[in-house]
PDB file of N, CA and C in Angstrom:
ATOM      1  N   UNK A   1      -3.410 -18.450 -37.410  1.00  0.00           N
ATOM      2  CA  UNK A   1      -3.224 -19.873 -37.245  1.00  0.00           C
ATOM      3  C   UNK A   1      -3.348 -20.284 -35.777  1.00  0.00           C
ATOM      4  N   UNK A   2      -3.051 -19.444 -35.295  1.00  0.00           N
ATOM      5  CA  UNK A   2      -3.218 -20.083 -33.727  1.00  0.00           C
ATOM      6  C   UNK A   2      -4.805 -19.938 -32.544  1.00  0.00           C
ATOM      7  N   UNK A   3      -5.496 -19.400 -33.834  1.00  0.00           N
ATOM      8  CA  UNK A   3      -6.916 -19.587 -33.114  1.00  0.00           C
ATOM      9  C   UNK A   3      -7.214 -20.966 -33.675  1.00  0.00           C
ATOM     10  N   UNK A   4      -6.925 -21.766 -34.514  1.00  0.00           N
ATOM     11  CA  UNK A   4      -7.027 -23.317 -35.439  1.00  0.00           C
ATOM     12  C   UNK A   4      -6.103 -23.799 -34.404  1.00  0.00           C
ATOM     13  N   UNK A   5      -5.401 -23.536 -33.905  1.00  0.00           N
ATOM     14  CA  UNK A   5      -4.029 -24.530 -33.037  1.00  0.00           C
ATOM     15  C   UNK A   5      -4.762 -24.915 -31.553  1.00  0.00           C
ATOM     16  N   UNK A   6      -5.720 -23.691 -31.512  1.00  0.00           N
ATOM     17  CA  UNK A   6      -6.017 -23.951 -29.627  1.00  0.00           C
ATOM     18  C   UNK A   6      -7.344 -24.505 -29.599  1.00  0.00           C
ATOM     19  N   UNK A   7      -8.025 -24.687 -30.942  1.00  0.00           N
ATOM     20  CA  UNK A   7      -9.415 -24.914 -31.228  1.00  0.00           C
ATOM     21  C   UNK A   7      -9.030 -26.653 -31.191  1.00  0.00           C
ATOM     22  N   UNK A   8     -10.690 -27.498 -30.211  1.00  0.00           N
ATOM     23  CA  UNK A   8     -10.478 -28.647 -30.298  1.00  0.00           C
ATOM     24  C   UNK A   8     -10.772 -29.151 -31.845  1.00  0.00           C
ATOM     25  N   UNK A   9     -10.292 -30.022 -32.504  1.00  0.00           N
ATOM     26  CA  UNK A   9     -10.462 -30.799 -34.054  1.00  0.00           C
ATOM     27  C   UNK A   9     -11.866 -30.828 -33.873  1.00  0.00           C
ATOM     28  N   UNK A  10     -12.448 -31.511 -33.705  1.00  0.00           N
ATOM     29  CA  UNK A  10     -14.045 -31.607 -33.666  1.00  0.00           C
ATOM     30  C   UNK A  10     -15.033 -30.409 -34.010  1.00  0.00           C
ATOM     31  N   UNK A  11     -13.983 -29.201 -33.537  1.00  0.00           N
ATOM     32  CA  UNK A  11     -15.129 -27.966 -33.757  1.00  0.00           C
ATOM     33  C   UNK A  11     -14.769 -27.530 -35.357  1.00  0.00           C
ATOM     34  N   UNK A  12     -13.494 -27.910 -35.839  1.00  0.00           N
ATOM     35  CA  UNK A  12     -12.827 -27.481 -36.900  1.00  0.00           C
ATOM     36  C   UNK A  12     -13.814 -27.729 -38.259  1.00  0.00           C
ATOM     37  N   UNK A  13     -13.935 -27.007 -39.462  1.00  0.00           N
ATOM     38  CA  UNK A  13     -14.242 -27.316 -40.754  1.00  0.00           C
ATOM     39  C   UNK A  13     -13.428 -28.237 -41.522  1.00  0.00           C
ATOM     40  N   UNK A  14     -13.654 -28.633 -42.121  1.00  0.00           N
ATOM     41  CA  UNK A  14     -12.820 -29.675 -43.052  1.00  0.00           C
ATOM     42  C   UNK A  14     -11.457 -28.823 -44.015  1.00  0.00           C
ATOM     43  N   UNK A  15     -11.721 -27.844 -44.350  1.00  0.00           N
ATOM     44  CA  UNK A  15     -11.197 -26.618 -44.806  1.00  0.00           C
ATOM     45  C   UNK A  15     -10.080 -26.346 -43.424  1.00  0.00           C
ATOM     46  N   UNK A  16     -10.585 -25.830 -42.376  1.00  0.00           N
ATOM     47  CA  UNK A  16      -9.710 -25.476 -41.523  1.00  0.00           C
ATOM     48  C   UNK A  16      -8.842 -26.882 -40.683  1.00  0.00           C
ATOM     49  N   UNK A  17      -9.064 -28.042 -41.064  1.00  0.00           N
ATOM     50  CA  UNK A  17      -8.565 -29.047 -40.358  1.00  0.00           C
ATOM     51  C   UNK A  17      -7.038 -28.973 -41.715  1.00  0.00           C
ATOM     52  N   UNK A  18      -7.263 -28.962 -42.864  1.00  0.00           N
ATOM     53  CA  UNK A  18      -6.848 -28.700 -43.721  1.00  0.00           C
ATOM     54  C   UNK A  18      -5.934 -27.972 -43.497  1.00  0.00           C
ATOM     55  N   UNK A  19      -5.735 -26.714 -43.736  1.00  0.00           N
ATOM     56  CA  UNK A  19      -5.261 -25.677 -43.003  1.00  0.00           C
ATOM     57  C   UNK A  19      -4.018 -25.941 -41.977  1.00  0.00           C
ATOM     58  N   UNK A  20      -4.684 -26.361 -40.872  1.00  0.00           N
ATOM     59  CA  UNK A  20      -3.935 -26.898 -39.457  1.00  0.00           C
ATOM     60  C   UNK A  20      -3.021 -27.650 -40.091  1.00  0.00           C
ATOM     61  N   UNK A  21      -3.230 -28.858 -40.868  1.00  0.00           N
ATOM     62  CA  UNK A  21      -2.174 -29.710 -40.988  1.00  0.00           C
ATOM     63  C   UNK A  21      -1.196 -29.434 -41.832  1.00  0.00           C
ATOM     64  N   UNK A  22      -1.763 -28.770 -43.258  1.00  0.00           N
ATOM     65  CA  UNK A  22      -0.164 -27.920 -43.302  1.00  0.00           C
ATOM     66  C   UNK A  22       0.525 -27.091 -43.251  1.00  0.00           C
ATOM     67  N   UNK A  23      -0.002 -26.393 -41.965  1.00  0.00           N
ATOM     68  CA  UNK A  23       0.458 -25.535 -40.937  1.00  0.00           C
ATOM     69  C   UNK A  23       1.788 -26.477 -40.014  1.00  0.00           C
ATOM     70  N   UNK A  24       1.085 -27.279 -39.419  1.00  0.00           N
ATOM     71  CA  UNK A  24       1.860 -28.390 -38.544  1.00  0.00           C
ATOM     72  C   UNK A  24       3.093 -29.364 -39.496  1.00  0.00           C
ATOM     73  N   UNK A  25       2.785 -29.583 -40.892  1.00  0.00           N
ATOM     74  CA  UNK A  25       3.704 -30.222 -41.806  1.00  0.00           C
ATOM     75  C   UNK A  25       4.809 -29.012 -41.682  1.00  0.00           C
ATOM     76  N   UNK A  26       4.205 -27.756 -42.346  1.00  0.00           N
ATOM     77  CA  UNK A  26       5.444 -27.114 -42.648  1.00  0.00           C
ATOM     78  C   UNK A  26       6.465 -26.994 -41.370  1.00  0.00           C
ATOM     79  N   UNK A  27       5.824 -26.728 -40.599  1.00  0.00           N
ATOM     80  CA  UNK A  27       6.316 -25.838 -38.936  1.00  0.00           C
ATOM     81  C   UNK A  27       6.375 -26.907 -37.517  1.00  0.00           C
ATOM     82  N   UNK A  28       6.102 -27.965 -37.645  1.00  0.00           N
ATOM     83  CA  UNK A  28       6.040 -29.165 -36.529  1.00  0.00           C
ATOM     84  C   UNK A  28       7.230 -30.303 -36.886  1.00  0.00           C
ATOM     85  N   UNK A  29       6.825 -31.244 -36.224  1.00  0.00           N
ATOM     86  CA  UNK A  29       8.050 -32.412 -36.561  1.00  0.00           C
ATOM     87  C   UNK A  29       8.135 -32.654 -37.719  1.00  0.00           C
ATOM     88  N   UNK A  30       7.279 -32.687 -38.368  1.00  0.00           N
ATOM     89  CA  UNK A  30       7.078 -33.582 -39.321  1.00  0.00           C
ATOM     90  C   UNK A  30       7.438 -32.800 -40.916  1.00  0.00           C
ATOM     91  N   UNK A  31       7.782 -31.008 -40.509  1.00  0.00           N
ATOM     92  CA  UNK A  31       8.836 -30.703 -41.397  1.00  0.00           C
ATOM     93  C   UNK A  31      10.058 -31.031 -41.714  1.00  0.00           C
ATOM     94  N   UNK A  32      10.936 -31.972 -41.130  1.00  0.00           N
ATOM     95  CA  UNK A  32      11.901 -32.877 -41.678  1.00  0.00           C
ATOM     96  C   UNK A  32      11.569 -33.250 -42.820  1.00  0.00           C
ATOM     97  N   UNK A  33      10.730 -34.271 -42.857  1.00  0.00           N
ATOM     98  CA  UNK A  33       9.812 -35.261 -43.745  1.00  0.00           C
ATOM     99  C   UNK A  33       9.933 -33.957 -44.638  1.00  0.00           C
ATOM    100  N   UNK A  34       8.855 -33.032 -44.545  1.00  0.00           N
ATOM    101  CA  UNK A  34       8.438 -32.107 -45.920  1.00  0.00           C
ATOM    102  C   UNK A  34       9.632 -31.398 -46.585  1.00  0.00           C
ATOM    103  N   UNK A  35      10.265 -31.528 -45.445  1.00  0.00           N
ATOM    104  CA  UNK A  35      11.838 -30.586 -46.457  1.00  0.00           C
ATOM    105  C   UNK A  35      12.520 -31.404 -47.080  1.00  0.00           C
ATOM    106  N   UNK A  36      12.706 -32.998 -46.908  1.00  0.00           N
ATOM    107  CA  UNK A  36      13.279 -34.138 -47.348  1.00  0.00           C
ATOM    108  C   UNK A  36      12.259 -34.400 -48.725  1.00  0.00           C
ATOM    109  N   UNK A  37      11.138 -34.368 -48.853  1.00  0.00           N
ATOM    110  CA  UNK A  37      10.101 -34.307 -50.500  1.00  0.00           C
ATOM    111  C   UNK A  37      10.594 -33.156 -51.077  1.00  0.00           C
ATOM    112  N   UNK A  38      10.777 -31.868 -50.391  1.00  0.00           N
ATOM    113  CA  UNK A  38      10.821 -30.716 -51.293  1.00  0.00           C
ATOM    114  C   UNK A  38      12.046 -30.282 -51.739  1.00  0.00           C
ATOM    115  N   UNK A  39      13.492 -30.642 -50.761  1.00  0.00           N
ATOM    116  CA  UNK A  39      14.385 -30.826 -51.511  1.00  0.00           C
ATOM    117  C   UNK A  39      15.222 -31.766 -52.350  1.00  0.00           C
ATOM    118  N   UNK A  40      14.601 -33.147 -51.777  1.00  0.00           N
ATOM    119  CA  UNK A  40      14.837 -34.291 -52.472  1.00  0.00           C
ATOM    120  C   UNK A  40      16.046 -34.758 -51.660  1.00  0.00           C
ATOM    121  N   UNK A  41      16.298 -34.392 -50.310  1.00  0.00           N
ATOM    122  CA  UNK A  41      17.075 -34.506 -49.510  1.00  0.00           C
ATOM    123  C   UNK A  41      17.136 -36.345 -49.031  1.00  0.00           C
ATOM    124  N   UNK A  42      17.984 -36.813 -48.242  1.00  0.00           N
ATOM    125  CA  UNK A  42      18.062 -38.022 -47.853  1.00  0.00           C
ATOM    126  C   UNK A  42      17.917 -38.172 -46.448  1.00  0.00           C
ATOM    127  N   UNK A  43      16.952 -38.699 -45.745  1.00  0.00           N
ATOM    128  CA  UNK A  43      16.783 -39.010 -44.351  1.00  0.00           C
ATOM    129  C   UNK A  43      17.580 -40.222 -43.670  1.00  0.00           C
ATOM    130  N   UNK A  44      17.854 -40.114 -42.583  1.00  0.00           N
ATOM    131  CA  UNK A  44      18.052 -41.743 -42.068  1.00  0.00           C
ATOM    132  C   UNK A  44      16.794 -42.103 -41.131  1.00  0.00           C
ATOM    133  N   UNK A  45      16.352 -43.527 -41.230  1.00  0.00           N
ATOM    134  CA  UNK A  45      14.985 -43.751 -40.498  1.00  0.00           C
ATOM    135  C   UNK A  45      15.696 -44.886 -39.639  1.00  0.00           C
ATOM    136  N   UNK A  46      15.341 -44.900 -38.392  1.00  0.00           N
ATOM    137  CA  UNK A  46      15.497 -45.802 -37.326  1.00  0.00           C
ATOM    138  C   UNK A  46      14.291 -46.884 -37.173  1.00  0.00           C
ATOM    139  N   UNK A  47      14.380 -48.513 -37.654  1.00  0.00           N
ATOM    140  CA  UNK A  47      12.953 -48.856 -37.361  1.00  0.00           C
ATOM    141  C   UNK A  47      13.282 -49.908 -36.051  1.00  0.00           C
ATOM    142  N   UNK A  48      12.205 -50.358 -35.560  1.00  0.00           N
ATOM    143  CA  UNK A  48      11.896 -51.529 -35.017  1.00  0.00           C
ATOM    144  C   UNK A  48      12.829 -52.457 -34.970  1.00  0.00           C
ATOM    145  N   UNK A  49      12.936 -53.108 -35.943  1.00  0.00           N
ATOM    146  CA  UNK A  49      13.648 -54.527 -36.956  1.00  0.00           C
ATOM    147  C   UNK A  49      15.055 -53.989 -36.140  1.00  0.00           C
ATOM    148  N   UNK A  50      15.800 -52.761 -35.606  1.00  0.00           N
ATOM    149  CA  UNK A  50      17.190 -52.495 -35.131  1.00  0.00           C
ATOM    150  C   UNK A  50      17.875 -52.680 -36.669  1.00  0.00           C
ATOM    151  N   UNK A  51      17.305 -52.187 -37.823  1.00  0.00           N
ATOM    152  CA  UNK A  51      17.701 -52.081 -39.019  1.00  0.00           C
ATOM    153  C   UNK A  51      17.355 -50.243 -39.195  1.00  0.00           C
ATOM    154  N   UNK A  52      18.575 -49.594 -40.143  1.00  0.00           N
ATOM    155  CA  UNK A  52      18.757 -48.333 -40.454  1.00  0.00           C
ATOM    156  C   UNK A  52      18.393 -48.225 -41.957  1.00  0.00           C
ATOM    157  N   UNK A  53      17.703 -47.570 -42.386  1.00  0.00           N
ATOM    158  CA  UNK A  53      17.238 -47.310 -43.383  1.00  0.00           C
ATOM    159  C   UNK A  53      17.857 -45.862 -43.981  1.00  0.00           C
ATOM    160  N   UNK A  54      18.790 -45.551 -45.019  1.00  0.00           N
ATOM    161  CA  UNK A  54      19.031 -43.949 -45.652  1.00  0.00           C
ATOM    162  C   UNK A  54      18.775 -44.263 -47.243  1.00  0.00           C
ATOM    163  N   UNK A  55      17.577 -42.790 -46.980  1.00  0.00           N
ATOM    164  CA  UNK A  55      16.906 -42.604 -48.165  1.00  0.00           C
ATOM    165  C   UNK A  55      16.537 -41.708 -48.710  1.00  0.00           C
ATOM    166  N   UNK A  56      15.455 -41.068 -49.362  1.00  0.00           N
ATOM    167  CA  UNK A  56      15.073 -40.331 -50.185  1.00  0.00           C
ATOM    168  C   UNK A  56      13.659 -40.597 -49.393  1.00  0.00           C
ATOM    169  N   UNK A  57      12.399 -39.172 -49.542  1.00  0.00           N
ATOM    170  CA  UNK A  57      11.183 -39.518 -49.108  1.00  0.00           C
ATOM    171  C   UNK A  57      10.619 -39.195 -50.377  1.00  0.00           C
ATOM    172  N   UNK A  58       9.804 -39.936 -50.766  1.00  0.00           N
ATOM    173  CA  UNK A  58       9.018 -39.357 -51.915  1.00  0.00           C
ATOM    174  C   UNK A  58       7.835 -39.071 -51.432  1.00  0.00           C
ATOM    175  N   UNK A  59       6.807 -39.875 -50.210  1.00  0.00           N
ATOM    176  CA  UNK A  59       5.657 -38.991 -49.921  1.00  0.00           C
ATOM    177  C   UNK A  59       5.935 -39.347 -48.215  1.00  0.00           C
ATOM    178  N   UNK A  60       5.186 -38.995 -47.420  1.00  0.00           N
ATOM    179  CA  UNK A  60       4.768 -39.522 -46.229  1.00  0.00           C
ATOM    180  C   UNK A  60       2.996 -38.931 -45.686  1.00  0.00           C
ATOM    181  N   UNK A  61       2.734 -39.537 -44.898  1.00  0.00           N
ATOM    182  CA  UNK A  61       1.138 -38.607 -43.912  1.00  0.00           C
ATOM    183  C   UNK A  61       1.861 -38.646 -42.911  1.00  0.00           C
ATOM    184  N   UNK A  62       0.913 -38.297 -42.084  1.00  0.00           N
ATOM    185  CA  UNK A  62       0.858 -38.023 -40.345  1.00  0.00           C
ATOM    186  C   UNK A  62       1.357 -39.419 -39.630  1.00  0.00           C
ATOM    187  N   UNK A  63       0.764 -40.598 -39.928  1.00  0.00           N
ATOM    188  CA  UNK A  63       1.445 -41.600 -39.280  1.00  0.00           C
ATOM    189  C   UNK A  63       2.862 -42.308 -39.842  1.00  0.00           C
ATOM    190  N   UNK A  64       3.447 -41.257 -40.434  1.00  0.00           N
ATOM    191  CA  UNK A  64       4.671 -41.506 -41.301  1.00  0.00           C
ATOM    192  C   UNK A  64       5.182 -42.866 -41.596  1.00  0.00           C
ATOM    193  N   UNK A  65       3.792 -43.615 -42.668  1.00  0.00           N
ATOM    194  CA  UNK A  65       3.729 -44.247 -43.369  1.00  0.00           C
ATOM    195  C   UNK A  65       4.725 -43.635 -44.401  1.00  0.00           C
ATOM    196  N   UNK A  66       5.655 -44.015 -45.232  1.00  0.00           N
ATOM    197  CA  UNK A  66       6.752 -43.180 -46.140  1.00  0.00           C
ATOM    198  C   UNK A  66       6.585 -44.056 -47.535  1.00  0.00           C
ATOM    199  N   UNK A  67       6.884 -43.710 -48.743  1.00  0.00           N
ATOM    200  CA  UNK A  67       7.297 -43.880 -50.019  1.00  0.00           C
ATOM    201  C   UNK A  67       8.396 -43.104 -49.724  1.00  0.00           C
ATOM    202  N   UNK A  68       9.868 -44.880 -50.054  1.00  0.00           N
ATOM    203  CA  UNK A  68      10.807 -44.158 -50.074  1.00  0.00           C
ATOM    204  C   UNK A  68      11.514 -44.527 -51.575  1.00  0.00           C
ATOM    205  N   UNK A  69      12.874 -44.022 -51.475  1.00  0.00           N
ATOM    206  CA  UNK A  69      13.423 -44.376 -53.149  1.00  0.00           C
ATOM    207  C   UNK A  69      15.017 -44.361 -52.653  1.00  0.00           C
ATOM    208  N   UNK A  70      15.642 -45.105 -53.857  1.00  0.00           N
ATOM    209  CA  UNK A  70      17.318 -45.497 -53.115  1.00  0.00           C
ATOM    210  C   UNK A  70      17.622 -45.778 -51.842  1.00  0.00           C
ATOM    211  N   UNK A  71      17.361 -46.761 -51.692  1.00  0.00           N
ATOM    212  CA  UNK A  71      16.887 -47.506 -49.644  1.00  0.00           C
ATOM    213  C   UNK A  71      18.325 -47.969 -49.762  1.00  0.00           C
ATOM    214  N   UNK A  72      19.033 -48.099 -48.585  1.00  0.00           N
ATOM    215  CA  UNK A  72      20.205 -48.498 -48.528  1.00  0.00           C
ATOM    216  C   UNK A  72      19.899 -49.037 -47.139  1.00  0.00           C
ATOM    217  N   UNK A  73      19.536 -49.902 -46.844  1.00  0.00           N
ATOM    218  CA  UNK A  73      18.958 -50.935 -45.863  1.00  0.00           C
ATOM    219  C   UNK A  73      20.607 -51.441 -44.949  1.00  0.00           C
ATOM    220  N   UNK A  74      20.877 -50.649 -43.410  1.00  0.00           N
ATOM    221  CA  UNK A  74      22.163 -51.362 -43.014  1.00  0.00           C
ATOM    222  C   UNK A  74      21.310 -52.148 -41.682  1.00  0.00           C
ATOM    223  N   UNK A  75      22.096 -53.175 -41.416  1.00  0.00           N
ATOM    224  CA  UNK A  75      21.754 -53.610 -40.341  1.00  0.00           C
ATOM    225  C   UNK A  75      23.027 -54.696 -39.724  1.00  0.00           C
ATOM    226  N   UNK A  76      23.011 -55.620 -38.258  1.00  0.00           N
ATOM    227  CA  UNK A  76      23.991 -56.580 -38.225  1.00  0.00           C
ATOM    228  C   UNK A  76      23.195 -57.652 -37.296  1.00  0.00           C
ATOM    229  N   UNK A  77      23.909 -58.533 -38.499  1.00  0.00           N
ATOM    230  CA  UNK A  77      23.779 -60.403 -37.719  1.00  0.00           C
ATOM    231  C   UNK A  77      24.940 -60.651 -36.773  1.00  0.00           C
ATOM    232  N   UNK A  78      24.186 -61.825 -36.243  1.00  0.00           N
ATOM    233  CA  UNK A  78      25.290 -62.560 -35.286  1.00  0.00           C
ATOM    234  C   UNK A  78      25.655 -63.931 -35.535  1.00  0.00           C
ATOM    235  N   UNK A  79      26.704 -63.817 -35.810  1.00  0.00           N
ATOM    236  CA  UNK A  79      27.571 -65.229 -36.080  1.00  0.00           C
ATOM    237  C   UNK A  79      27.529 -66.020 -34.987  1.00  0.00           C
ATOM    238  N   UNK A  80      26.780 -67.108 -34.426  1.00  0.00           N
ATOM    239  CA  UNK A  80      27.384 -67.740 -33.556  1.00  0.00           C
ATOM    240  C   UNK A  80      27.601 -69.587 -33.344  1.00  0.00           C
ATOM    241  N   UNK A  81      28.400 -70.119 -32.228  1.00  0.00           N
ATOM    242  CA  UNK A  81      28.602 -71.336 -32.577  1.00  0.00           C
ATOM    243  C   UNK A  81      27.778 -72.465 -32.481  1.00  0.00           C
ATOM    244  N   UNK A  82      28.225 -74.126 -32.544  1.00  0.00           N
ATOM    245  CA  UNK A  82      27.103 -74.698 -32.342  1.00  0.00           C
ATOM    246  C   UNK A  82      26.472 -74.943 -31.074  1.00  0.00           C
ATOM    247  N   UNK A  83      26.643 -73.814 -30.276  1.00  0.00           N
ATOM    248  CA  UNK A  83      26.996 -74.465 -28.647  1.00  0.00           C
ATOM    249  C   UNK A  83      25.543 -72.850 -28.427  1.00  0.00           C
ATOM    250  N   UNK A  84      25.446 -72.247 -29.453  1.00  0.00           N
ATOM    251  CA  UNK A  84      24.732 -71.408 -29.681  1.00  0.00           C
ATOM    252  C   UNK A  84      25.421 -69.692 -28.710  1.00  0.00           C
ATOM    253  N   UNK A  85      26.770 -69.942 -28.478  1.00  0.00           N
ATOM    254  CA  UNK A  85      27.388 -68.633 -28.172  1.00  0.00           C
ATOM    255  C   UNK A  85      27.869 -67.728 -29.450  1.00  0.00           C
ATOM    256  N   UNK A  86      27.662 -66.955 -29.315  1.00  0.00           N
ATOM    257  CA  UNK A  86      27.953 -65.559 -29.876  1.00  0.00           C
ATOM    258  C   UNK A  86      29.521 -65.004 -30.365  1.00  0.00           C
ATOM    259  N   UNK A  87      30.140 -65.784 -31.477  1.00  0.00           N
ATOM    260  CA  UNK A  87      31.223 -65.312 -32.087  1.00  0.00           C
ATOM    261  C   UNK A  87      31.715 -64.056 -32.218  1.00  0.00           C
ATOM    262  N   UNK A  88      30.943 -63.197 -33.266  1.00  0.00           N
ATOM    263  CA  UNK A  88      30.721 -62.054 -34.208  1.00  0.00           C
ATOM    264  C   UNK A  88      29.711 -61.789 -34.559  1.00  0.00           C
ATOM    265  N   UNK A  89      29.925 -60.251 -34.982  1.00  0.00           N
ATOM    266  CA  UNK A  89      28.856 -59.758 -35.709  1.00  0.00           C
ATOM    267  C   UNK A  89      29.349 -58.997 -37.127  1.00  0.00           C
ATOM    268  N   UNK A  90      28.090 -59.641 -38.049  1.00  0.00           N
ATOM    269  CA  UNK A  90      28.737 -59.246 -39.349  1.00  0.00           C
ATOM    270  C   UNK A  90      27.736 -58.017 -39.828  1.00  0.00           C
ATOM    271  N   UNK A  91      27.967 -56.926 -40.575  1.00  0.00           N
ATOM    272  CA  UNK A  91      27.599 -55.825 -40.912  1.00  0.00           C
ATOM    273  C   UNK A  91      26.801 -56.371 -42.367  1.00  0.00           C
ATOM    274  N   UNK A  92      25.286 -55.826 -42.274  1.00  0.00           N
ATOM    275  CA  UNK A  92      25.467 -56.039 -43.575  1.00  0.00           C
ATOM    276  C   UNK A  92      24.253 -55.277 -44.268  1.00  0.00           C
ATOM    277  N   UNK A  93      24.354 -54.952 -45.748  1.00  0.00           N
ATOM    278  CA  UNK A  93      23.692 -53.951 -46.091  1.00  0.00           C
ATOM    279  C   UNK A  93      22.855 -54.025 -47.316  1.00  0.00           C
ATOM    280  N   UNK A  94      21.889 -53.635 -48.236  1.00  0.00           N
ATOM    281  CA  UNK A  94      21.409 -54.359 -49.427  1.00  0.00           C
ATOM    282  C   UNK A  94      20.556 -52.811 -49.734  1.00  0.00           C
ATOM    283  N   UNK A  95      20.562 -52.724 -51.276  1.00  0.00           N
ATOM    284  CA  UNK A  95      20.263 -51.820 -52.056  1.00  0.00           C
ATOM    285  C   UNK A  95      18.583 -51.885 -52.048  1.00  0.00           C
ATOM    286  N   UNK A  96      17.748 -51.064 -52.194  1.00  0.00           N
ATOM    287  CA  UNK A  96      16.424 -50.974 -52.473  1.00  0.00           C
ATOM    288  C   UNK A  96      16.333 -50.004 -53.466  1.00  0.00           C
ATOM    289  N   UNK A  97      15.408 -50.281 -54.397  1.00  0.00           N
ATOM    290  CA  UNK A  97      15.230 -49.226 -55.329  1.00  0.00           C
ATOM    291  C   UNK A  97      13.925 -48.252 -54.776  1.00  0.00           C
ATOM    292  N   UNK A  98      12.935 -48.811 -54.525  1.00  0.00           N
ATOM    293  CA  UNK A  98      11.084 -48.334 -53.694  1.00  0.00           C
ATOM    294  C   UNK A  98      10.965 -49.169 -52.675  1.00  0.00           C
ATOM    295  N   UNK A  99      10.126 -48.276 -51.759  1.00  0.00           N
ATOM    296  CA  UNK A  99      10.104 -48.999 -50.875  1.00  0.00           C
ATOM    297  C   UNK A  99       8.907 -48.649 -49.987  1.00  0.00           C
ATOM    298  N   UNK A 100       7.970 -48.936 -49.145  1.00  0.00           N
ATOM    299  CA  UNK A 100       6.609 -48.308 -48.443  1.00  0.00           C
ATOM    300  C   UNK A 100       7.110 -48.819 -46.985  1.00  0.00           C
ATOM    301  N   UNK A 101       7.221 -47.574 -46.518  1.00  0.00           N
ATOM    302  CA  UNK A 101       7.759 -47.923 -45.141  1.00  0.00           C
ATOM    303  C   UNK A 101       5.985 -47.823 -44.033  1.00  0.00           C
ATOM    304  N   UNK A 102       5.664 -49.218 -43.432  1.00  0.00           N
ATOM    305  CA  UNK A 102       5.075 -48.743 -42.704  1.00  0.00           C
ATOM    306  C   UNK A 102       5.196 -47.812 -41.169  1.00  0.00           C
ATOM    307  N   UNK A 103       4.480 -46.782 -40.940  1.00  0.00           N
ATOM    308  CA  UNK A 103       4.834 -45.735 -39.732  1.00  0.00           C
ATOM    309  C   UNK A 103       5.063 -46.563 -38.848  1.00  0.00           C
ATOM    310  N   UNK A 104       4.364 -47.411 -38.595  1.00  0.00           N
ATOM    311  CA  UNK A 104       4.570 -48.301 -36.560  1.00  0.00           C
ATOM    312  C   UNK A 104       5.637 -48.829 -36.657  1.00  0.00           C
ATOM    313  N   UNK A 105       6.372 -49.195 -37.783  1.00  0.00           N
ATOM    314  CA  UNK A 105       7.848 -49.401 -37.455  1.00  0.00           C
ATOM    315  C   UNK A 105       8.870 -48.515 -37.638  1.00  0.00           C
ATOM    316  N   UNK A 106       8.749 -47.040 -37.386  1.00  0.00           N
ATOM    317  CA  UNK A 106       9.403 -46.162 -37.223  1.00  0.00           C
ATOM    318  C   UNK A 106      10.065 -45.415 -35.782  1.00  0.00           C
ATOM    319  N   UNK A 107      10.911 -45.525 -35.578  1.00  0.00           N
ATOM    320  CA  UNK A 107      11.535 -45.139 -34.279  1.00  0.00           C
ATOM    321  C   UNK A 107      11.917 -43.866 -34.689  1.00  0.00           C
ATOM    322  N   UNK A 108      12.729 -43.096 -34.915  1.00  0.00           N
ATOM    323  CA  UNK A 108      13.084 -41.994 -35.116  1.00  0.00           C
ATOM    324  C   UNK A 108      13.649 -41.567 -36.761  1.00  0.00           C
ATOM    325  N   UNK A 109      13.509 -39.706 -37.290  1.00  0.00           N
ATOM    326  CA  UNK A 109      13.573 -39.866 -38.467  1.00  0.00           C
ATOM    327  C   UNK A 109      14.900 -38.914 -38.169  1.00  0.00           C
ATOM    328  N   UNK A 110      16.066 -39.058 -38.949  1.00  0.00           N
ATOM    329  CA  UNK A 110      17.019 -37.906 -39.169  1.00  0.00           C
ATOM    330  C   UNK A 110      17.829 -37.135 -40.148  1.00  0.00           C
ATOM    331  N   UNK A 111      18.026 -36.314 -40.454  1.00  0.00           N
ATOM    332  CA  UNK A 111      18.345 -35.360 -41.465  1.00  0.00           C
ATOM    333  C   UNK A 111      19.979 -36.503 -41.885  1.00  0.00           C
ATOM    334  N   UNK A 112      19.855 -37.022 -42.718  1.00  0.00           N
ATOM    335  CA  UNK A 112      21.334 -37.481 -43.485  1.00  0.00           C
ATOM    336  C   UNK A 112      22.248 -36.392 -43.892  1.00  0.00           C
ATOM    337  N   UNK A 113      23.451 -36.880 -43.312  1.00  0.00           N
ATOM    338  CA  UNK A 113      24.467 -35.937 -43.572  1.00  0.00           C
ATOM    339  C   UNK A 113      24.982 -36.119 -45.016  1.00  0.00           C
ATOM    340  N   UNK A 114      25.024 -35.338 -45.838  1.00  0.00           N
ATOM    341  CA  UNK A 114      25.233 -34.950 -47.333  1.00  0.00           C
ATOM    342  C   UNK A 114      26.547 -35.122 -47.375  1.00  0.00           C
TER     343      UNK A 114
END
C-alpha cells in the first residue's frame, strides 16, 4: 500500500485509486465515519450553523457529505429586548428522523459517548 500512498493520483489506475481510498477510509480520518456505518455507532458533528448534530451515519464520501438517521439537532437562541440587548439564552433541540448532511458545513466529526 505504500507504493499507491507515495504515487501521484494521476499516475494511479482506476483499480488502484480504488484501492488507496479504502485504504485511507479504513486507516485515515475518515475511519471514524467507517466505524460509525459499521458499527452503527453514534457520532457528534459540529457544523457551521454553531448547531450540534448526534447521530447515526448511514453513508458518507470523502467530502463528508453524510446520510444521517436519529438527528438530535441541539443548538441556542438569544432572547433579547426591545432595545435589542441580550437577555438569555434558551437551549433548544428537535428530533430528525433522515437527514443529508452537506460536507462544507461540517466543522469537526466526534465519536459520541455511549
Amino acid at each position: 500500500m505504500a507504493d499507491l500512498i507515495d504515487r501521484p493520483r494521476s499516475e494511479l489506475t482506476e483499480l488502484e485509486l480504488q484501492k488507496l481510498e479504502e485504504f485511507e477510509f479504513a486507516n485515515g480520518p475518515m475511519s471514524l465515519l467507517q466505524n460509525a456505518v459499521n458499527n452503527n455507532t453514534p457520532v457528534v458533528v459540529s457544523c457551521r450553523n454553531n448547531h450540534k448534530l448526534v447521530a447515526k451515519v448511514k453513508a458518507f464520501d470523502r467530502h463528508c457529505n453524510m446520510i444521517l438517521e436519529n438527528v438530535k439537532e441541539l443548538w441556542t437562541e438569544s432572547v433579547k429586548n426591545n432595545k435589542g440587548k441580550k437577555i438569555k439564552t434558551i437551549s433548544k433541540e428537535r428530533f430528525v428522523s433522515k437527514m443529508f448532511l452537506r460536507g462544507d458545513s461540517v466543522i469537526i466529526v466526534l465519536k459520541a459517548q455511549v
